[in-house]
N, C-alpha and C. Protein backbone atom coordinates (compact mmCIF):
# COMPACT_ATOMS: atom_id res chain seq x y z
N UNK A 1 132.46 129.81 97.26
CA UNK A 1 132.50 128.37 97.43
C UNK A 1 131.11 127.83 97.73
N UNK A 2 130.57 128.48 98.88
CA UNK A 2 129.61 128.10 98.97
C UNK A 2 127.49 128.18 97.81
N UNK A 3 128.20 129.35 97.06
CA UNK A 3 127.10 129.32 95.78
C UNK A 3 127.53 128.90 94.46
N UNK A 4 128.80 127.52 94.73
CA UNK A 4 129.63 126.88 93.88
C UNK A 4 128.80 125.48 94.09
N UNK A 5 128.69 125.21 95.48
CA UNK A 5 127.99 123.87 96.18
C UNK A 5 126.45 124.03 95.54
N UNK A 6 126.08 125.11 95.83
CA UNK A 6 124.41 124.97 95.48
C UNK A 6 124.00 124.74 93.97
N UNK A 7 125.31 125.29 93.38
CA UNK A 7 125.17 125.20 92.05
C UNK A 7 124.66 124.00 91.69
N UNK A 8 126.38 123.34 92.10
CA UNK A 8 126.14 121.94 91.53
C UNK A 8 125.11 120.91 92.32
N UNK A 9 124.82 121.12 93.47
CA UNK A 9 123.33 120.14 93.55
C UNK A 9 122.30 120.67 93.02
N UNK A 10 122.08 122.29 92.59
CA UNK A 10 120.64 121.85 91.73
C UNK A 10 120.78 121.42 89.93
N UNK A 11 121.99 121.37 89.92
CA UNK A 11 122.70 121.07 88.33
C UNK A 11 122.38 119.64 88.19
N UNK A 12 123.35 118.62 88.93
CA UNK A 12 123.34 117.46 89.37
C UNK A 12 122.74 116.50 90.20
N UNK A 13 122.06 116.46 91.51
CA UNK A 13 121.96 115.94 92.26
C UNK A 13 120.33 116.23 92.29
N UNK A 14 119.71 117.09 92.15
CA UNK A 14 118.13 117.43 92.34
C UNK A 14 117.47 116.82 90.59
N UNK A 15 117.90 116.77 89.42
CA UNK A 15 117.32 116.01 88.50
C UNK A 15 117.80 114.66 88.46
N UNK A 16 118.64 113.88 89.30
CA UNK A 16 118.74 112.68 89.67
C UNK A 16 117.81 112.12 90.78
N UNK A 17 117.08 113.04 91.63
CA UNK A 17 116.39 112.81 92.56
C UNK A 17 115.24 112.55 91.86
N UNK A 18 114.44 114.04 91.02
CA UNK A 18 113.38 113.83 90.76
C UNK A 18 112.91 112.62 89.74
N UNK A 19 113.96 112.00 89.10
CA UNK A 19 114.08 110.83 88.43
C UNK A 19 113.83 109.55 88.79
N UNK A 20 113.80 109.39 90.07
CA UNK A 20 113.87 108.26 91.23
C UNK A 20 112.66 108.84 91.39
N UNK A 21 111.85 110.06 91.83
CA UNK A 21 110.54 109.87 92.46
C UNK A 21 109.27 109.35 91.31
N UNK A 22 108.27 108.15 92.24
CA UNK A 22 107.58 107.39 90.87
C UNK A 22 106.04 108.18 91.50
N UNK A 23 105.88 108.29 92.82
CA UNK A 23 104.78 108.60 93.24
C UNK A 23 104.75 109.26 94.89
N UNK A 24 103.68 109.81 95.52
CA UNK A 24 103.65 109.85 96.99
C UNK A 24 103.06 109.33 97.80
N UNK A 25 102.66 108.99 98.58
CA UNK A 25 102.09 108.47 99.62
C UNK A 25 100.56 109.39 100.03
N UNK A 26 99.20 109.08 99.91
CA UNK A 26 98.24 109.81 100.15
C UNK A 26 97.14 110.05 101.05
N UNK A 27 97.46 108.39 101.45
CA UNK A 27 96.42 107.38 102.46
C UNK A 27 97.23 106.33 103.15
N UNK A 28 97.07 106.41 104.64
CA UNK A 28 97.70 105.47 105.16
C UNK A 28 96.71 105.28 106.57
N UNK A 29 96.26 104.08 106.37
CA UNK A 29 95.44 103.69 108.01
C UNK A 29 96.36 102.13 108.25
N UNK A 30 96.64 102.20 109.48
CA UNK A 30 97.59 101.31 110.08
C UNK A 30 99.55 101.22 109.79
N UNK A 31 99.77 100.30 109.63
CA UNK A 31 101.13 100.14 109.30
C UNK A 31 101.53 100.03 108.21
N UNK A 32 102.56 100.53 107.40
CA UNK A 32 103.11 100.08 106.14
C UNK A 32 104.70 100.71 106.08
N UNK A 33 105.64 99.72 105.95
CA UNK A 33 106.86 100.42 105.58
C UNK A 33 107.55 100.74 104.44
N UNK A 34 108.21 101.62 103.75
CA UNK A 34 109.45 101.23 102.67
C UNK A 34 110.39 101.14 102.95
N UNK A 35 110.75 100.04 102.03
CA UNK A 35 112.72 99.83 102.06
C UNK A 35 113.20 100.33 100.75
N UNK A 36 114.31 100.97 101.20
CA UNK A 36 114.90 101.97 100.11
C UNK A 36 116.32 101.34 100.12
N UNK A 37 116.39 101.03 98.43
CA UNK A 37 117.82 100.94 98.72
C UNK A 37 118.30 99.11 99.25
N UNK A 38 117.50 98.27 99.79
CA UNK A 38 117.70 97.66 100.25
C UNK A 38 118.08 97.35 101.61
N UNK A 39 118.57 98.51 101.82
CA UNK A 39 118.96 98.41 103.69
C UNK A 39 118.49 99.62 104.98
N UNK A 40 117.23 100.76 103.88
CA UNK A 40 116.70 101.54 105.01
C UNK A 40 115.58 101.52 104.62
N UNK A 41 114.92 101.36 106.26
CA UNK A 41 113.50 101.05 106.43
C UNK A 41 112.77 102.00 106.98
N UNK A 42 111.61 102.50 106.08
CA UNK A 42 111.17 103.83 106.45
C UNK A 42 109.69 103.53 106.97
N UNK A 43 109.20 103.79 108.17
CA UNK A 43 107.66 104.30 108.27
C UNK A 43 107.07 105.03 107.22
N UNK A 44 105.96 104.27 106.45
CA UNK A 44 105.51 104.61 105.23
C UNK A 44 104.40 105.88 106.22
N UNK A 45 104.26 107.00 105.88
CA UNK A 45 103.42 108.19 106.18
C UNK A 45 102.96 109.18 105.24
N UNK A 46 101.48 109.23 105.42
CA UNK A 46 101.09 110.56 104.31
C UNK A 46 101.88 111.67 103.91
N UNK A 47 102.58 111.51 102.46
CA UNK A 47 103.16 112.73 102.00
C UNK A 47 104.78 112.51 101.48
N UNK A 48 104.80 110.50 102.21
CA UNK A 48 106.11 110.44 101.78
C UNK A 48 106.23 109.70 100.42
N UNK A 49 107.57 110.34 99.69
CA UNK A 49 107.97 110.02 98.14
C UNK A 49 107.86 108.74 98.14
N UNK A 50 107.77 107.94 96.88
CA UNK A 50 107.86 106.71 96.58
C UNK A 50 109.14 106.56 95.78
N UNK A 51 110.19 106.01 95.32
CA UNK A 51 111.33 106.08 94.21
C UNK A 51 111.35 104.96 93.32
N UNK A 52 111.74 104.93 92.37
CA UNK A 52 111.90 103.51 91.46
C UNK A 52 112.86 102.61 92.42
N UNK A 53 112.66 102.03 92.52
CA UNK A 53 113.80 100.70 93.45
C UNK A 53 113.06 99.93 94.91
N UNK A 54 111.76 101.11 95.12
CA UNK A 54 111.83 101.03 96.38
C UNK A 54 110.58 99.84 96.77
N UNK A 55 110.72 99.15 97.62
CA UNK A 55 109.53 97.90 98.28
C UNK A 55 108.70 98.57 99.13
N UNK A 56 107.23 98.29 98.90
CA UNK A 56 106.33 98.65 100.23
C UNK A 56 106.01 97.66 100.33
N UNK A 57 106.15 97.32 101.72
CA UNK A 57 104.84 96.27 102.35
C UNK A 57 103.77 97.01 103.57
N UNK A 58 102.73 96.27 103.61
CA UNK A 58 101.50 96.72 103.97
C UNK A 58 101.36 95.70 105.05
N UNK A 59 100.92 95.96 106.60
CA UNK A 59 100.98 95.06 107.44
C UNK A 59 99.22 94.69 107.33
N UNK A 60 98.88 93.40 108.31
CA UNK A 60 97.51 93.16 108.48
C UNK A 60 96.50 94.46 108.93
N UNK A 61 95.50 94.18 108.21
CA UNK A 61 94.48 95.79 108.75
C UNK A 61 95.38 96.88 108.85
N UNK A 62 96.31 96.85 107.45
CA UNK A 62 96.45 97.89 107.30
C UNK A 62 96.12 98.76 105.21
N UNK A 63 95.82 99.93 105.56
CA UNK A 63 95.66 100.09 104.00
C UNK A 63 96.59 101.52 103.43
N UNK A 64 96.77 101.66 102.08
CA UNK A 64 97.87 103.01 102.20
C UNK A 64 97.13 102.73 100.61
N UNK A 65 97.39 104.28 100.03
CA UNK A 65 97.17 104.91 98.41
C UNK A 65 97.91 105.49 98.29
N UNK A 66 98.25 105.52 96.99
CA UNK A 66 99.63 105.96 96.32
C UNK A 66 99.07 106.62 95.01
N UNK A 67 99.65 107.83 95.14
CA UNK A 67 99.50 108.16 93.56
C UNK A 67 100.37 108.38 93.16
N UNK A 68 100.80 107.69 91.91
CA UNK A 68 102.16 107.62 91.25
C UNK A 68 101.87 108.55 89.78
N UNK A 69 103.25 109.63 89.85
CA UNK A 69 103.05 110.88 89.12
C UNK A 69 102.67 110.45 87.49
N UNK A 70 103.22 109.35 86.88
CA UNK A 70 102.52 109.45 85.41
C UNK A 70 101.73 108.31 85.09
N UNK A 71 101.22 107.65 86.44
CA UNK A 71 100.09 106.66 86.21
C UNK A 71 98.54 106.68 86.33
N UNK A 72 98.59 107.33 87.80
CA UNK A 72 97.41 107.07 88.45
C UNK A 72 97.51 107.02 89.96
N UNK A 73 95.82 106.33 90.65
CA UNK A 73 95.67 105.84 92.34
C UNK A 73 95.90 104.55 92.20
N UNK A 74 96.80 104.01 93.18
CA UNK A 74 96.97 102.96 93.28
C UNK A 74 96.45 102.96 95.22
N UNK A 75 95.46 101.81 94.99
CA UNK A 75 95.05 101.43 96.86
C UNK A 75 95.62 100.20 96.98
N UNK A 76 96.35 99.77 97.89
CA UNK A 76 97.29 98.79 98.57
C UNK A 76 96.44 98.00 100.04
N UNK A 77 96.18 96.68 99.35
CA UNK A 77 95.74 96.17 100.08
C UNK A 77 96.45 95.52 101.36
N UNK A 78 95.91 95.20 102.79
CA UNK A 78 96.54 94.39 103.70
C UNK A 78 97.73 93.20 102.95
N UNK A 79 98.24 93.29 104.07
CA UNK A 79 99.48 91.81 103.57
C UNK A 79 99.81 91.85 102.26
N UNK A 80 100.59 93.02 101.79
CA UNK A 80 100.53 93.16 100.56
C UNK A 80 102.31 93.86 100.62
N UNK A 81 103.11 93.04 99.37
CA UNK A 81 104.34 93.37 99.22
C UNK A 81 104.59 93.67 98.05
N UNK A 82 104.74 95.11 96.98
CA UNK A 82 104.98 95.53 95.90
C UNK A 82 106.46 96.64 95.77
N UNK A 83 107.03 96.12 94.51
CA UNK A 83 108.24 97.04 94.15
C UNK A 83 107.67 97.77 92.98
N UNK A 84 108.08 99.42 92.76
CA UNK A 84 108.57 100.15 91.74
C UNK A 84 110.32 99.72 90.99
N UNK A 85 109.86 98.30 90.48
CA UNK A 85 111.51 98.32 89.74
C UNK A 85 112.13 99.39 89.52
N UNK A 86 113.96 99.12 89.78
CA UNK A 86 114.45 100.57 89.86
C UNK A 86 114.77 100.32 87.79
N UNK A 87 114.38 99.73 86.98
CA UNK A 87 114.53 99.48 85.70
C UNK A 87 113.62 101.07 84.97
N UNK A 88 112.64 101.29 86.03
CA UNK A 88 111.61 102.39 85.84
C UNK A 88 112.00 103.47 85.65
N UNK A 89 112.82 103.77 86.40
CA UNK A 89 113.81 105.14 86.20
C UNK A 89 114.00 104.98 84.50
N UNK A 90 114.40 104.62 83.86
CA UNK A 90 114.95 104.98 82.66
C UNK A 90 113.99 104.62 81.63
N UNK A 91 112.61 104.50 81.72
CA UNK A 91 111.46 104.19 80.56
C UNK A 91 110.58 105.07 81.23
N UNK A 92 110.28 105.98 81.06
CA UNK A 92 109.56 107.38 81.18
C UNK A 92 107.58 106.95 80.72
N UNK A 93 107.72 106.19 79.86
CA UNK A 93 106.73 105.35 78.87
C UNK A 93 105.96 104.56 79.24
N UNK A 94 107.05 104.30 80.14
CA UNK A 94 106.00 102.60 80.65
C UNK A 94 106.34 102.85 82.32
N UNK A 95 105.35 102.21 82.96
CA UNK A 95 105.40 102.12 84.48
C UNK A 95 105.24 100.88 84.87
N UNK A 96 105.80 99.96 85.81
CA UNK A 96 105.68 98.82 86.05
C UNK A 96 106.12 98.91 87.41
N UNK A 97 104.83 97.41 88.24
CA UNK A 97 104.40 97.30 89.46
C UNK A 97 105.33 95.90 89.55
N UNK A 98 105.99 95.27 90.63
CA UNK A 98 105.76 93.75 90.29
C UNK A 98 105.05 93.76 92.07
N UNK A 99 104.71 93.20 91.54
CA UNK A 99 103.23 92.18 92.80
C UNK A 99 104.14 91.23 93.44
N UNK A 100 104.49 90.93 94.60
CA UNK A 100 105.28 89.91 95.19
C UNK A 100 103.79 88.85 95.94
N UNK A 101 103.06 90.01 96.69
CA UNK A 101 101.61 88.99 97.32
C UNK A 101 101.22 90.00 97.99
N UNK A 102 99.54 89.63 97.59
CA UNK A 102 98.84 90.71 98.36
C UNK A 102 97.86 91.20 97.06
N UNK A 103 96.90 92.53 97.35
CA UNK A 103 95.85 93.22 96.64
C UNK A 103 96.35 94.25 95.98
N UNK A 104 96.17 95.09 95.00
CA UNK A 104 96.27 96.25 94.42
C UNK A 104 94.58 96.35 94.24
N UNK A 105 94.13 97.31 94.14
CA UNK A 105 93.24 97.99 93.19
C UNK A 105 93.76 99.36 92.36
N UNK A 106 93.75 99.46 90.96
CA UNK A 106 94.35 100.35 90.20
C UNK A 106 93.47 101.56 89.72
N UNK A 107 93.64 102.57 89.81
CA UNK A 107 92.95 103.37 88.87
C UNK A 107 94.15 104.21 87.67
N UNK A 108 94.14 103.35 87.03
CA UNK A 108 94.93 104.39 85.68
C UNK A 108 94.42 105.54 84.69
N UNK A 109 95.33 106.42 84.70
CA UNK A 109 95.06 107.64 84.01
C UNK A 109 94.68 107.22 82.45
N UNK A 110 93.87 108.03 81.79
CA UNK A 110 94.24 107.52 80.19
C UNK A 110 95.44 107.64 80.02
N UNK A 111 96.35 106.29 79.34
CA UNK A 111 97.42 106.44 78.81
C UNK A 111 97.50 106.86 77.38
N UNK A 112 98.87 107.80 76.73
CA UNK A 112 98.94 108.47 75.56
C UNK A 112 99.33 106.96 74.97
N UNK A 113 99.24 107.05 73.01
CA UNK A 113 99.81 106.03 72.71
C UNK A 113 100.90 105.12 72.76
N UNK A 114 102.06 106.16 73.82
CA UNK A 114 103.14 105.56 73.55
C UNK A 114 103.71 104.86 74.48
N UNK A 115 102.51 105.27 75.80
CA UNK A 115 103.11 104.98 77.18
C UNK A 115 102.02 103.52 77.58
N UNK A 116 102.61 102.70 78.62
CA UNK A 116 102.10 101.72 79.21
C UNK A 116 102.36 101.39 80.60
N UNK A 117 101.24 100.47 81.27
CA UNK A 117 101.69 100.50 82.64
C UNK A 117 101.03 98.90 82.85
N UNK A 118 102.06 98.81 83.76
CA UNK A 118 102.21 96.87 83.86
C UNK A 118 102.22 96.56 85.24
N UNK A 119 101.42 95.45 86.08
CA UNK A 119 101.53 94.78 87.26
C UNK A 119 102.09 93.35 86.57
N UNK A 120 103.81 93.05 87.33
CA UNK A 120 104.15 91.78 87.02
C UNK A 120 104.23 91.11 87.89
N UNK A 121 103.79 89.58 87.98
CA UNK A 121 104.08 89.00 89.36
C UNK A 121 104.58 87.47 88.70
N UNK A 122 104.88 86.58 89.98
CA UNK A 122 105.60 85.74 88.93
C UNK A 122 104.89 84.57 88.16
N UNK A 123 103.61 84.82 88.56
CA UNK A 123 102.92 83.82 87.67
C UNK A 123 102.28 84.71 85.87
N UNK A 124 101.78 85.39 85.72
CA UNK A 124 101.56 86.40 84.76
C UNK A 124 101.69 88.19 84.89
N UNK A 125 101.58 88.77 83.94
CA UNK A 125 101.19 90.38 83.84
C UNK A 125 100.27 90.94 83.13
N UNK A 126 99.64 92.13 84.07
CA UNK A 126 98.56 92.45 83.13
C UNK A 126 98.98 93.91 83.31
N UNK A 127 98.57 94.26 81.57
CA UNK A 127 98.73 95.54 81.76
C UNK A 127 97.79 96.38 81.29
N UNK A 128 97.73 97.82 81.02
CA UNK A 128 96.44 98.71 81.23
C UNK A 128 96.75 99.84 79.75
N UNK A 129 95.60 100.13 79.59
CA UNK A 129 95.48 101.90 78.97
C UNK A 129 94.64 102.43 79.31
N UNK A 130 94.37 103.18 80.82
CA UNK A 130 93.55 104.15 81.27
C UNK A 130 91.91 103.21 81.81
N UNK A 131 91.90 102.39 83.05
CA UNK A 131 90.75 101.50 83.12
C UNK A 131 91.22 101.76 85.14
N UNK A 132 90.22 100.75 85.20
CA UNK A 132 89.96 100.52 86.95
C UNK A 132 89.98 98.77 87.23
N UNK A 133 91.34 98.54 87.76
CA UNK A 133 90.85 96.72 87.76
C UNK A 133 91.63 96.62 89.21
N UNK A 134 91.49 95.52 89.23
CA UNK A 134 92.46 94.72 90.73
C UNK A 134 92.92 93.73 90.28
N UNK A 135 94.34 93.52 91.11
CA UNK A 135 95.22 92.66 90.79
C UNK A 135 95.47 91.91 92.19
N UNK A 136 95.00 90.27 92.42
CA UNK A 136 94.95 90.01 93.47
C UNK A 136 96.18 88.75 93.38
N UNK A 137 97.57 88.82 93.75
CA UNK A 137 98.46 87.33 93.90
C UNK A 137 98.83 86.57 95.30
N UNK A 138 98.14 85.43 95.29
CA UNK A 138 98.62 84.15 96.16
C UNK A 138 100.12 83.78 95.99
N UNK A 139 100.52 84.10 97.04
CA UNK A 139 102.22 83.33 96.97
C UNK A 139 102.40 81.91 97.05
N UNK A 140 101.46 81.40 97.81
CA UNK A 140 101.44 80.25 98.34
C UNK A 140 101.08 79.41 97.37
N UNK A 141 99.43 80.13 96.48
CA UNK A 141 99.23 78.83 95.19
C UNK A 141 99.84 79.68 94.22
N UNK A 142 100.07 80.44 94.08
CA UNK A 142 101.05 80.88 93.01
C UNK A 142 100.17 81.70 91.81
N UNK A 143 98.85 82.09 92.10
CA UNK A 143 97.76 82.28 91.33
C UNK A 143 96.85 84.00 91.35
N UNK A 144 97.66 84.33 90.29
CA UNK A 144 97.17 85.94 90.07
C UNK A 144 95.74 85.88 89.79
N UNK A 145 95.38 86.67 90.00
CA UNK A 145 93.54 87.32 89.90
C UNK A 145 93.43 88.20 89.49
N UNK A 146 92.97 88.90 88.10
CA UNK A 146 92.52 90.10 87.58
C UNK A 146 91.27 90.25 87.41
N UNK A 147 90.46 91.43 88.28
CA UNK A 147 89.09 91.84 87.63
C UNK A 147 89.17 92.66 87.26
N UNK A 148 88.24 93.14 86.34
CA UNK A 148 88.75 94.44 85.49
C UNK A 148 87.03 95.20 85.80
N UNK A 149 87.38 96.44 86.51
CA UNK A 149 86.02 97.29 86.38
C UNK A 149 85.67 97.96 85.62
N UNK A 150 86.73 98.49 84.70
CA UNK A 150 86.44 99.56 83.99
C UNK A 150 87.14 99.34 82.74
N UNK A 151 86.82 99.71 81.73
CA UNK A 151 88.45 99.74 80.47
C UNK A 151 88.55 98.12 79.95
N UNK A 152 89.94 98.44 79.53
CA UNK A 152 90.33 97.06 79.19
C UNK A 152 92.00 96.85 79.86
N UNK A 153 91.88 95.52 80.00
CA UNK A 153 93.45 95.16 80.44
C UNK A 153 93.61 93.83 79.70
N UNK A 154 94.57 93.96 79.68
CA UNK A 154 95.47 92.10 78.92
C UNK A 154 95.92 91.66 79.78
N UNK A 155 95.85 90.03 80.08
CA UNK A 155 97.15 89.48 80.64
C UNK A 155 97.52 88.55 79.91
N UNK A 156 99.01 88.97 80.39
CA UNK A 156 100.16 87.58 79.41
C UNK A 156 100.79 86.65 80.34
N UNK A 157 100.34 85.40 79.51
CA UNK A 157 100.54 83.95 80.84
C UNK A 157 101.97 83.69 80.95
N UNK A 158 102.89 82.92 81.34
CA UNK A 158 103.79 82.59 81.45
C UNK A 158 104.54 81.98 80.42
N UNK A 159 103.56 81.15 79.25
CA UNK A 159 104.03 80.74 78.07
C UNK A 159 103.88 81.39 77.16
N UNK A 160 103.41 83.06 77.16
CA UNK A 160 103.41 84.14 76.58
C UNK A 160 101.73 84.79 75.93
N UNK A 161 100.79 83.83 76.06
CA UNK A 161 99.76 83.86 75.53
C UNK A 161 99.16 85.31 76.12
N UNK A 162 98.33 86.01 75.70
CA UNK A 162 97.74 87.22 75.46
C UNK A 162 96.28 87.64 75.82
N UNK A 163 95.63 87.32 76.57
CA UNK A 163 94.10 87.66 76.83
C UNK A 163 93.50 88.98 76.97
N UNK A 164 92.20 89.28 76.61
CA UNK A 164 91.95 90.80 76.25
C UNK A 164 91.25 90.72 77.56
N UNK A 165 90.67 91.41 78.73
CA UNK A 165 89.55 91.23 79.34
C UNK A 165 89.24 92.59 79.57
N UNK A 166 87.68 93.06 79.52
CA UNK A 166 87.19 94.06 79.23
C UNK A 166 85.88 94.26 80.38
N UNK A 167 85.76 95.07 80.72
CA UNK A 167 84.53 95.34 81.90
C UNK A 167 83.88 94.12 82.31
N UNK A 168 84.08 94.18 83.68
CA UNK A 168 83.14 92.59 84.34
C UNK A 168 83.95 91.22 84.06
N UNK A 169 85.07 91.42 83.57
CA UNK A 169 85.60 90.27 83.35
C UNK A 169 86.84 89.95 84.49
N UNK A 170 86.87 88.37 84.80
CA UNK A 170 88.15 88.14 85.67
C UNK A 170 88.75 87.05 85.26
N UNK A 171 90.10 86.99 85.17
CA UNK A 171 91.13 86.11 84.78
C UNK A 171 92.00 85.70 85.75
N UNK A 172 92.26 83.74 86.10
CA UNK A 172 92.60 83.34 86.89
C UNK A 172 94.35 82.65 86.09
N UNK A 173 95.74 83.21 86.76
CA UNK A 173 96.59 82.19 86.08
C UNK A 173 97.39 82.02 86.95
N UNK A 174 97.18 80.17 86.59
CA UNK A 174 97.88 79.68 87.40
C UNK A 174 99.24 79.99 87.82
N UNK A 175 99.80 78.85 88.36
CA UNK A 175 101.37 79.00 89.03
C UNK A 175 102.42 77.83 87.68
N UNK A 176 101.83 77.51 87.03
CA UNK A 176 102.59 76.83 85.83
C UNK A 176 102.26 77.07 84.57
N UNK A 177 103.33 77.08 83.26
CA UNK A 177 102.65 77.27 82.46
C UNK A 177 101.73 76.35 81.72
N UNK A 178 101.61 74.73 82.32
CA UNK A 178 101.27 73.66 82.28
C UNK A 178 99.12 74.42 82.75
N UNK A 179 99.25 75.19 83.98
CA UNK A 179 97.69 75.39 84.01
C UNK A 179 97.17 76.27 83.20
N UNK A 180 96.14 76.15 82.40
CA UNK A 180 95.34 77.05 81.74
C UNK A 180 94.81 78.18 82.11
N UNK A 181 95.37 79.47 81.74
CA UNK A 181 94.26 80.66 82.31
C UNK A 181 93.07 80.42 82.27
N UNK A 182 91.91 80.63 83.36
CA UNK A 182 91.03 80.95 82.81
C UNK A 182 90.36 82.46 83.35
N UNK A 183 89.60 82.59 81.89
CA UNK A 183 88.68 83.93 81.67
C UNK A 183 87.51 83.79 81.89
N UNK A 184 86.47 84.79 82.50
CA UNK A 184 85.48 84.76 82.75
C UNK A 184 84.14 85.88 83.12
N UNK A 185 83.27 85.95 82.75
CA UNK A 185 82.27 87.37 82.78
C UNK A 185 82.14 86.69 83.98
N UNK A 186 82.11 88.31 85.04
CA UNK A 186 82.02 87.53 86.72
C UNK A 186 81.06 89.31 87.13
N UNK A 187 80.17 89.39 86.88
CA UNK A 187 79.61 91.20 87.48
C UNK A 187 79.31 91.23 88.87
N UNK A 188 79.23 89.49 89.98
CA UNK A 188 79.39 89.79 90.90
C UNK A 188 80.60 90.11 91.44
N UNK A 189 81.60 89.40 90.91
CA UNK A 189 82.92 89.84 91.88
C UNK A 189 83.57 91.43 91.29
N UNK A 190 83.31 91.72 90.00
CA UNK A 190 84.10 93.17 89.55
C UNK A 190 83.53 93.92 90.65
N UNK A 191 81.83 94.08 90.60
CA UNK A 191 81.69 94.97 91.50
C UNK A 191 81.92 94.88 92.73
């Protein structure tokens, strides 16, 4: 009975787990929690799993890195609230952040042709193939910030439009689709 039980959790229950894990926890100075699930709240600590579904937030002066297994380093800035959609679990291909408010800085792996990785927040998304940028969103004005250090990234505005931005470049979009992105060579702020 009992090497009947073990069976079936490493049959069943351990490739449903590893399916849910997106990344771990690598760096943590100050506070940061996850909510899993919606109703358990975990002390975020060096070494702990990340899952598709799950919310981190990042308290003031505090910072945490994540490396997520088929993306990259992700560094998590203060006052900063991001989900691994649990939609992630089932696109192996693509990885997607959504940004609620707060900093990312990204470092993405080269991506193969088939795979992609996306920060969405609710004013635009930008997404990557293997570069170094930051993704900075205001809740309040409603206004994403992309600089891009390395590589190239796109962002797509709210009325669907498409921008390329490529080393040294930063892109501001608004909170309507009424405001105009704008793009811009900026080599003081990338660096």
């Amino acid at each position: 009975m009992k090497f009947s039980f073990i069976f079936l959790f490493l049959v069943f229950v351990l490739p449903l787990y590893a399916s849910l894990s997106k990344g771990t926890i690598r760096f943590l100075k100050g506070r940061a929690f996850v909510i899993r699930g919606g109703i358990q709240t975990l002390p975020a600590k060096v070494g702990l799993v990340i899952n598709a579904g799950d919310l981190l937030t990042v308290d003031e002066g505090s910072y945490v890195s994540l490396e997520l297994t088929n993306t990259g380093l992700i560094k998590i800035g203060e006052k900063t609230k991001f989900e691994i959609p649990l939609e992630e679990e089932a696109k192996q291909t693509t990885s997607k952040i959504s940004l609620f408010f707060g900093g990312l800085w990204i470092k993405a792996r080269k991506l193969l042709e088939n795979e992609s990785f996306e920060v969405k927040t609710p004013t635009a998304t930008a997404g990557v193939r293997g570069t170094e940028f930051d993704v900075n969103f205001d809740a309040q004005s409603q206004t994403m910030e992309t600089a891009v250090i390395e590589g190239e990234v796109y962002n797509m505005s709210l009325d669907g439009q498409v921008f390329e931005l490529t080393a040294g470049m930063v892109s501001v979009a608004g909170g309507d689709s009424d405001t105009p992105v704008e793009v811009r060579k900026d080599p003081v702020k990338v660096a």
